[in-house]
Protein backbone atom coordinates (compact mmCIF):
# COMPACT_ATOMS: atom_id res chain seq x y z
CA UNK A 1 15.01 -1.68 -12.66
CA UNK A 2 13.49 -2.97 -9.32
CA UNK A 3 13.55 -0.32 -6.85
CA UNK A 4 11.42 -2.25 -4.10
CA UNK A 5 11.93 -6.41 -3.59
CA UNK A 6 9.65 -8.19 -1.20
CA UNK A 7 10.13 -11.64 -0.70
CA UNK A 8 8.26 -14.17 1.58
CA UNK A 9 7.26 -11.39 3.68
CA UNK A 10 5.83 -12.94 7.03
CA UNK A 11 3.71 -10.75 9.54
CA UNK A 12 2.54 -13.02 12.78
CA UNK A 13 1.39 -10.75 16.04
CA UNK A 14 0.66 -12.86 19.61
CA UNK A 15 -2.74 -12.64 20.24
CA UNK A 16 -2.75 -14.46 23.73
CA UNK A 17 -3.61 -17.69 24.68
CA UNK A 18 -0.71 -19.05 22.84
CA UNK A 19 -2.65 -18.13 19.67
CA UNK A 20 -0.82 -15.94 16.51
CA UNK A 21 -2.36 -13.46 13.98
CA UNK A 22 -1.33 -14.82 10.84
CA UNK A 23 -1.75 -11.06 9.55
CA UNK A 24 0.82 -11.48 6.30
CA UNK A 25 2.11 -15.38 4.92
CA UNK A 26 4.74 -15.39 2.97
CA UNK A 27 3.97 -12.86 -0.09
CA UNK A 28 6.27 -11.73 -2.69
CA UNK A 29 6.13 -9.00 -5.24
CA UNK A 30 8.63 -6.25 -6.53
CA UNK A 31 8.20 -2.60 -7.78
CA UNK A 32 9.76 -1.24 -10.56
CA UNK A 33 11.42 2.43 -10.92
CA UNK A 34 8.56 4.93 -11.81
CA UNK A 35 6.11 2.24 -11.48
CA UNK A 36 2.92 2.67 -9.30
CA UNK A 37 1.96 -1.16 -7.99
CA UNK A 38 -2.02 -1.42 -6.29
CA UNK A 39 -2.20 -3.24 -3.59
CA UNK A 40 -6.31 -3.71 -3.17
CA UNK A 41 -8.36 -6.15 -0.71
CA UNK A 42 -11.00 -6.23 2.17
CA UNK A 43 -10.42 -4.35 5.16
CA UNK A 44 -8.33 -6.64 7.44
CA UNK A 45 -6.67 -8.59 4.56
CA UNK A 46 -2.75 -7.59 5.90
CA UNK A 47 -1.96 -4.62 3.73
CA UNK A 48 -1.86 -2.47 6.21
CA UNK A 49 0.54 -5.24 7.73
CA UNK A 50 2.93 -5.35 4.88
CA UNK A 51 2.85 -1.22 4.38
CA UNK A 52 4.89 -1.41 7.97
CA UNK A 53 6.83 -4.26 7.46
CA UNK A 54 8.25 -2.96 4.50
CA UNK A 55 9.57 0.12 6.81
CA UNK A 56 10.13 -2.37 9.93
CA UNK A 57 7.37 -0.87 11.81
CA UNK A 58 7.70 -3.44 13.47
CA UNK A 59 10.11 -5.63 11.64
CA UNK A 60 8.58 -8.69 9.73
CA UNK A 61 8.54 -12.19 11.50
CA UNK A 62 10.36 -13.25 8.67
CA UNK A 63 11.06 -12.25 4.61
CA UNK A 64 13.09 -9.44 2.99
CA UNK A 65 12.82 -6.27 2.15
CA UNK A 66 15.37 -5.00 0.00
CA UNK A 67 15.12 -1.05 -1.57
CA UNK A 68 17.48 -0.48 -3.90
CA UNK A 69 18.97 -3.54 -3.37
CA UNK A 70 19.34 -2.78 -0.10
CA UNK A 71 17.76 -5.38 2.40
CA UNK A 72 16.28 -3.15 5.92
CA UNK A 73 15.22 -6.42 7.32
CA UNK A 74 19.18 -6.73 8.56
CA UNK A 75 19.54 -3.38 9.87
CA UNK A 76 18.87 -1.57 13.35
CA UNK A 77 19.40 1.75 15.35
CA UNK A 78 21.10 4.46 12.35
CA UNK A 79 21.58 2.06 10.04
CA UNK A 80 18.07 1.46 9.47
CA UNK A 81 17.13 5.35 9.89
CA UNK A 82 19.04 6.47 7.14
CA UNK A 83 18.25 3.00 4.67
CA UNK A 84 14.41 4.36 5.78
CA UNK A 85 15.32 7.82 3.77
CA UNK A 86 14.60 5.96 0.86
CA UNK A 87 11.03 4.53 1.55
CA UNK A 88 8.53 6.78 2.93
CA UNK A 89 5.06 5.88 4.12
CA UNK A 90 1.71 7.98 3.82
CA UNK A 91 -0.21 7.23 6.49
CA UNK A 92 -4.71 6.60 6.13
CA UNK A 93 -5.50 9.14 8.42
CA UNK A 94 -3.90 12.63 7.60
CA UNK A 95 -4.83 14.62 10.64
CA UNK A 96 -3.74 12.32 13.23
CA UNK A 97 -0.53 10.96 11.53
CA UNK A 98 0.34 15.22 12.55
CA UNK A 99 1.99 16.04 15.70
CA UNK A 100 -0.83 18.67 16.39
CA UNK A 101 1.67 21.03 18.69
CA UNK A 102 4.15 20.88 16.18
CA UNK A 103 4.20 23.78 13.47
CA UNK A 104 3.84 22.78 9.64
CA UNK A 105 7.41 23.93 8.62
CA UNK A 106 9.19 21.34 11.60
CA UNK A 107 6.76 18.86 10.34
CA UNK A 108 7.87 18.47 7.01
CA UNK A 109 11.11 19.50 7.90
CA UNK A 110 11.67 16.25 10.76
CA UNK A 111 12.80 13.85 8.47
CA UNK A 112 15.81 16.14 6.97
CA UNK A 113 16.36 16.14 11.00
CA UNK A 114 16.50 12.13 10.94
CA UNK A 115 18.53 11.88 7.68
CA UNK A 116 21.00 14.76 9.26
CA UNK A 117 20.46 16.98 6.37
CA UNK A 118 21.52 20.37 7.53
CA UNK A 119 21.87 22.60 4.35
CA UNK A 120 19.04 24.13 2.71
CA UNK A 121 16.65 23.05 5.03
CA UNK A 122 14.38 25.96 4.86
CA UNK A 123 14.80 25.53 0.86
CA UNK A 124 13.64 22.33 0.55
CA UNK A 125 11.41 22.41 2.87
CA UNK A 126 9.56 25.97 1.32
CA UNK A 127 10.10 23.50 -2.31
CA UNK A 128 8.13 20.55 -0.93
CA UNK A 129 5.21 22.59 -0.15
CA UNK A 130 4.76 24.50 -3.19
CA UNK A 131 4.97 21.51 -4.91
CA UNK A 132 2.35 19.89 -3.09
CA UNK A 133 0.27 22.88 -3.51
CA UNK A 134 0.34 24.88 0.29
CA UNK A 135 0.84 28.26 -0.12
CA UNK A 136 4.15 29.71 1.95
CA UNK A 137 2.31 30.74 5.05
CA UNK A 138 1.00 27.02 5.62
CA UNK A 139 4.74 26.86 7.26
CA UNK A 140 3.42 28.74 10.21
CA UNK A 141 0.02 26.49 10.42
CA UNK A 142 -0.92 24.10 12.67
CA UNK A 143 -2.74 21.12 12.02
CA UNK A 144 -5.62 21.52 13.07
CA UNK A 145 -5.94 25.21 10.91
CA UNK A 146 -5.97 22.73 7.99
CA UNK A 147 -8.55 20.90 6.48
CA UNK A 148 -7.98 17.32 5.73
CA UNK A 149 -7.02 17.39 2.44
CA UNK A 150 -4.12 20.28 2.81
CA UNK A 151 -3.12 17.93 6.15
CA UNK A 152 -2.45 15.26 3.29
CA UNK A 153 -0.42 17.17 1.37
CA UNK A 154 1.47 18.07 4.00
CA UNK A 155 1.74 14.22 4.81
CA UNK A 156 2.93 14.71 1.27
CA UNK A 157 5.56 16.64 1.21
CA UNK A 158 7.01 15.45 4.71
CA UNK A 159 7.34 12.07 2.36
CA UNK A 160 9.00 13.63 -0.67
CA UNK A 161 11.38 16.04 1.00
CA UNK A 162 13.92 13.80 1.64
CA UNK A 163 13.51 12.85 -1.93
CA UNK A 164 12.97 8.69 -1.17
CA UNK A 165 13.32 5.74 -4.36
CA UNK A 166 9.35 4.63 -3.18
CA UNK A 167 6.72 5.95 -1.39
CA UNK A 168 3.77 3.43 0.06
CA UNK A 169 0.92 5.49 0.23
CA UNK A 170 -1.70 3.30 2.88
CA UNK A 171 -4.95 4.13 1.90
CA UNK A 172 -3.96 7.60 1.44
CA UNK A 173 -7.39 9.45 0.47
CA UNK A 174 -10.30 6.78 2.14
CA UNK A 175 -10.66 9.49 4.87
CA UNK A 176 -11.39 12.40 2.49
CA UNK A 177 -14.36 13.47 0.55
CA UNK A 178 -14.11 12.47 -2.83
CA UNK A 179 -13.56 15.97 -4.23
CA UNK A 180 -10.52 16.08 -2.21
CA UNK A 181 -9.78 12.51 -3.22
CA UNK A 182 -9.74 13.41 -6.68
CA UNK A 183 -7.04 16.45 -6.39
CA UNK A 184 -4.96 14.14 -3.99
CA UNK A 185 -4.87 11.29 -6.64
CA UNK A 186 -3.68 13.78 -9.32
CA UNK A 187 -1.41 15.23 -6.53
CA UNK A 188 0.37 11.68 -6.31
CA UNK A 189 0.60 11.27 -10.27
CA UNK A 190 2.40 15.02 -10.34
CA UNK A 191 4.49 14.23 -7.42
CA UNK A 192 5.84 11.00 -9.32
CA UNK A 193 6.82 12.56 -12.34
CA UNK A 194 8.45 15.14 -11.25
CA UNK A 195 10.37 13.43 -8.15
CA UNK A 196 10.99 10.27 -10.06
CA UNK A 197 9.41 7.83 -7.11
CA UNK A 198 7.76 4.47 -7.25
CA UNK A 199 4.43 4.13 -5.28
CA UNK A 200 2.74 1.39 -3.27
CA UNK A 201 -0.40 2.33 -3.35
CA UNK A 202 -2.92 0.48 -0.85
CA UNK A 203 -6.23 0.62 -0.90
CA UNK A 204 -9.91 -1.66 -0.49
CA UNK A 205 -11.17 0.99 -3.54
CA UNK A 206 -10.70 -0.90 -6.64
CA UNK A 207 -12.16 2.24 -8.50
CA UNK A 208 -9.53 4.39 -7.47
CA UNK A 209 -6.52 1.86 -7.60
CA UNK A 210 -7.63 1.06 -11.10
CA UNK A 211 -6.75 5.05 -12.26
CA UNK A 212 -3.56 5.50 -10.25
CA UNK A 213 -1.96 2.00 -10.59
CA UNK A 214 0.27 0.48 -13.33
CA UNK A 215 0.10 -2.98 -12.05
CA UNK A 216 -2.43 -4.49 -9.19
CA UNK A 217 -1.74 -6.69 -6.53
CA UNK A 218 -4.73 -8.36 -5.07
CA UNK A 219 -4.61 -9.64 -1.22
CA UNK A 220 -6.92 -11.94 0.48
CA UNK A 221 -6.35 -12.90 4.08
CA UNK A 222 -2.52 -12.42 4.33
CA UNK A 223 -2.26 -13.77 0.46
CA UNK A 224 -1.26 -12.58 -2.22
CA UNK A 225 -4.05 -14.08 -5.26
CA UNK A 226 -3.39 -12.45 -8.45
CA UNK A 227 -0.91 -10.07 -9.73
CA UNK A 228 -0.92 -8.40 -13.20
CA UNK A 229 -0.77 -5.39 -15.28
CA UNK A 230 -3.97 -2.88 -14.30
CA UNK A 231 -5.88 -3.07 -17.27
CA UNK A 232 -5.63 -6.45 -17.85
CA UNK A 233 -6.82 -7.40 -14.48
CA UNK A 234 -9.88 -5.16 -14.70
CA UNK A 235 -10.58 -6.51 -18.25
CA UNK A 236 -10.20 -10.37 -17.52
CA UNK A 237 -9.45 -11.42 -13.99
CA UNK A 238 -8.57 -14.93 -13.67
CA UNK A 239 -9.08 -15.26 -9.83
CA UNK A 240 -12.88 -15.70 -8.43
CA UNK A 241 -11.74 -13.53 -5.72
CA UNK A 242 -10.53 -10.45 -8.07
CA UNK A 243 -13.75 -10.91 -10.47
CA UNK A 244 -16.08 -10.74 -7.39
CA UNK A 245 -14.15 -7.62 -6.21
CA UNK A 246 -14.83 -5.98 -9.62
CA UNK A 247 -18.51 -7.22 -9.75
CA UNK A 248 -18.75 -5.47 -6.65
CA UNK A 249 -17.73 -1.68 -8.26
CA UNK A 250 -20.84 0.07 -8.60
CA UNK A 251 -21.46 1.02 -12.44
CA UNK A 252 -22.43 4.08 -13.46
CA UNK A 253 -26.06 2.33 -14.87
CA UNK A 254 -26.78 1.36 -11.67
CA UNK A 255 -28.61 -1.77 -10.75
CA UNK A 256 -27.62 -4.43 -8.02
CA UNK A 257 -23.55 -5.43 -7.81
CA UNK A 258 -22.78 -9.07 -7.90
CA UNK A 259 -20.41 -8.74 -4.39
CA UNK A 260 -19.26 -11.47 -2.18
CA UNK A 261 -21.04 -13.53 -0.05
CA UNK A 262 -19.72 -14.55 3.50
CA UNK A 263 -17.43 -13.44 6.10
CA UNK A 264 -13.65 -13.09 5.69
CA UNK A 265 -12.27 -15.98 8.23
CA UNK A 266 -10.30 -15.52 11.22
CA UNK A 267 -6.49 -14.57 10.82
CA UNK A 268 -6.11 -16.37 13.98
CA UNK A 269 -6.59 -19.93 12.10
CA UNK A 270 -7.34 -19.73 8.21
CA UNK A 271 -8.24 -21.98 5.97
CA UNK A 272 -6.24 -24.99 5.12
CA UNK A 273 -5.29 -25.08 0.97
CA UNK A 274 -6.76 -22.34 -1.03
CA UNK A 275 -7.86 -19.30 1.54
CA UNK A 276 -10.40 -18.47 -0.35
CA UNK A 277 -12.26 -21.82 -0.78
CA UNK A 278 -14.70 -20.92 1.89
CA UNK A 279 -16.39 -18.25 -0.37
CA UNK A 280 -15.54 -19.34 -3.08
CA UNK A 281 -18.13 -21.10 -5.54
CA UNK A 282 -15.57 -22.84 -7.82
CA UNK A 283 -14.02 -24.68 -4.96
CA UNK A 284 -13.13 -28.34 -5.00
CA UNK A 285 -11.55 -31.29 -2.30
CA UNK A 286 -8.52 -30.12 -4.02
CA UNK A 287 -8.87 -26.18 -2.56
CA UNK A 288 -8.74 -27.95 0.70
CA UNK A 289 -6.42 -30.00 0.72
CA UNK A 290 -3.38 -28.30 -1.22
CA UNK A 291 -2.40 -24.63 -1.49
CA UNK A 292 -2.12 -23.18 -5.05
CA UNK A 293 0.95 -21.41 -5.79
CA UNK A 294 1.41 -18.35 -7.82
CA UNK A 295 1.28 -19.49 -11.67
CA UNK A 296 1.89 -16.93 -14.98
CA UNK A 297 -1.14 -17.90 -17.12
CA UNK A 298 -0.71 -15.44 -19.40
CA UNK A 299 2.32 -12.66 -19.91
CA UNK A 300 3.03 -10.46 -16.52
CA UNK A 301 -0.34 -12.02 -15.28
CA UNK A 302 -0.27 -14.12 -12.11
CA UNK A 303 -2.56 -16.09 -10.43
CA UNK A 304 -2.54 -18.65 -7.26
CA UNK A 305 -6.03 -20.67 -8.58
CA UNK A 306 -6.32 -24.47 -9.26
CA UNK A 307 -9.43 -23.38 -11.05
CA UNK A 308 -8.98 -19.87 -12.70
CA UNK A 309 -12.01 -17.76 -14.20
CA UNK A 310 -11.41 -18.56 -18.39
């Protein structure tokens, strides 16, 4: 069952001067229920840019957004607060995604505020933290009395208490140490067994979206390139851009990492064709000149290539 649709999702900001960011162009992928999709790329691809669209912060330029079957991209004012119980977002930074006046308990407990849930408030809200691993007088903390990695799991459980269909966590644990990114990652596993939520999980960490995801999505400059089931993608990519990416991980041997070469283009005015046919060393007149689409080469494995890795 799809829980989360996206289809031709456009993000495009003004950037003065009559020129537009062309931050997210027309990508489409769905999530299924229980299922944890990766989205991975460079920093400044647009996933950050879809992770708000998808909870119309601010509202797409154009696409849809449907959860549950459910499409927010045609709703405003209550409407669209209570269709946004049902998709929550984890923000990068933990401590300043807190209201630092505000006491843990209201934290966690504002959106049961927003979705007008008035009974058991206290309950749930007491439930959500000992799930997420804060001990009962947390409720009385302040932010900044917590370290960064209890400030996530509060992030946490202000996300599950309302008990959404999908959570998009947006590069949920880059800010943490990666002791703390370790227990946050098994935190997120936990939390989606025993809530029953799908996850969009963003991050530029291939490592770490490789462990936590069930399918990856990779992004390059406001495109979607290749889409297919996690190990599968790590094990044969079919995208230059996604087997660069993974030539990039450092092993555990050691030794130089075959990474990319060049800068990412300007959002203000990419490429024509293929995106990636400025970096990439496969590219022909034909990257230029006409834009792949998104092709199933093999079972559940997608790729937008004229020229795929074999």
């Amino acid at each position: 069952m799809t829980v989360l649709s996206v289809e031709e999702l456009v993000v495009e900001f003004h950037a003065g001067r009559g020129q537009r960011v062309h931050a997210v162009s027309g990508i489409s992928f769905t999530v299924g229920e229980g299922e944890t999709l990766g989205l991975v790329g460079e920093s400044g691809c647009g996933k950050t840019s879809v992770a708000r669209a998808i909870v119309q912060l601010p509202p797409p330029t154009s696409g849809t957004v449907r959860v549950a079957g459910r499409d927010l991209t045609g709703l405003d004012g209550r409407a669209l607060r209570d269709a946004r119980r049902d998709v929550q977002l984890v923000f990068q930074d933990p401590i300043s995604s807190l209201n630092p006046r505000r006491r843990v308990f209201d934290l966690v407990a504002e959106p049961l505020a927003i979705a007008r849930v008035r009974d058991g408030r206290r309950h749930r809200v007491g439930a959500a933290l000992e799930a997420v691993g804060l001990p009962p007088e947390a409720a009385d903390a302040r932010p900044h009395q917590l370290s960064g990695g209890q400030c996530q799991r509060v992030s946490i459980a202000r996300a599950l208490v309302v008990e959404p269909k999908v959570v998009i966590c947006d590069e949920p644990v880059s800010s943490l140490d990666v002791s703390v990114q370790a227990q946050i990652l098994n935190l997120l596993e936990d939390m989606k067994d025993r809530y029953g939520v799908s996850l969009l999980f963003i991050s530029h960490d291939l490592a770490v979206v490789k462990n936590i995801s069930d399918r990856v999505a990779v992004m390059y400059l406001g495109k979607l390139c290749e889409v297919a089931p996690a190990e599968e993608l790590y094990r044969s990519p079919l995208h230059p851009y996604t087997a660069a990416l993974i030539a990039s991980i450092p092993s555990a041997e050691g030794g130089p990492s075959r990474g990319l070469t060049g800068e990412l283009p300007s959002p203000l005015s990419p490429p024509s064709g293929c995106r990636f046919r400025t970096r990439c060393p496969f590219a022909q007149a034909r990257c230029a000149a006409e834009e792949p689409a998104m092709t199933e080469l093999q079972p559940g494995h997608f790729v937008a290539c004229h020229f795929p890795v074999r």
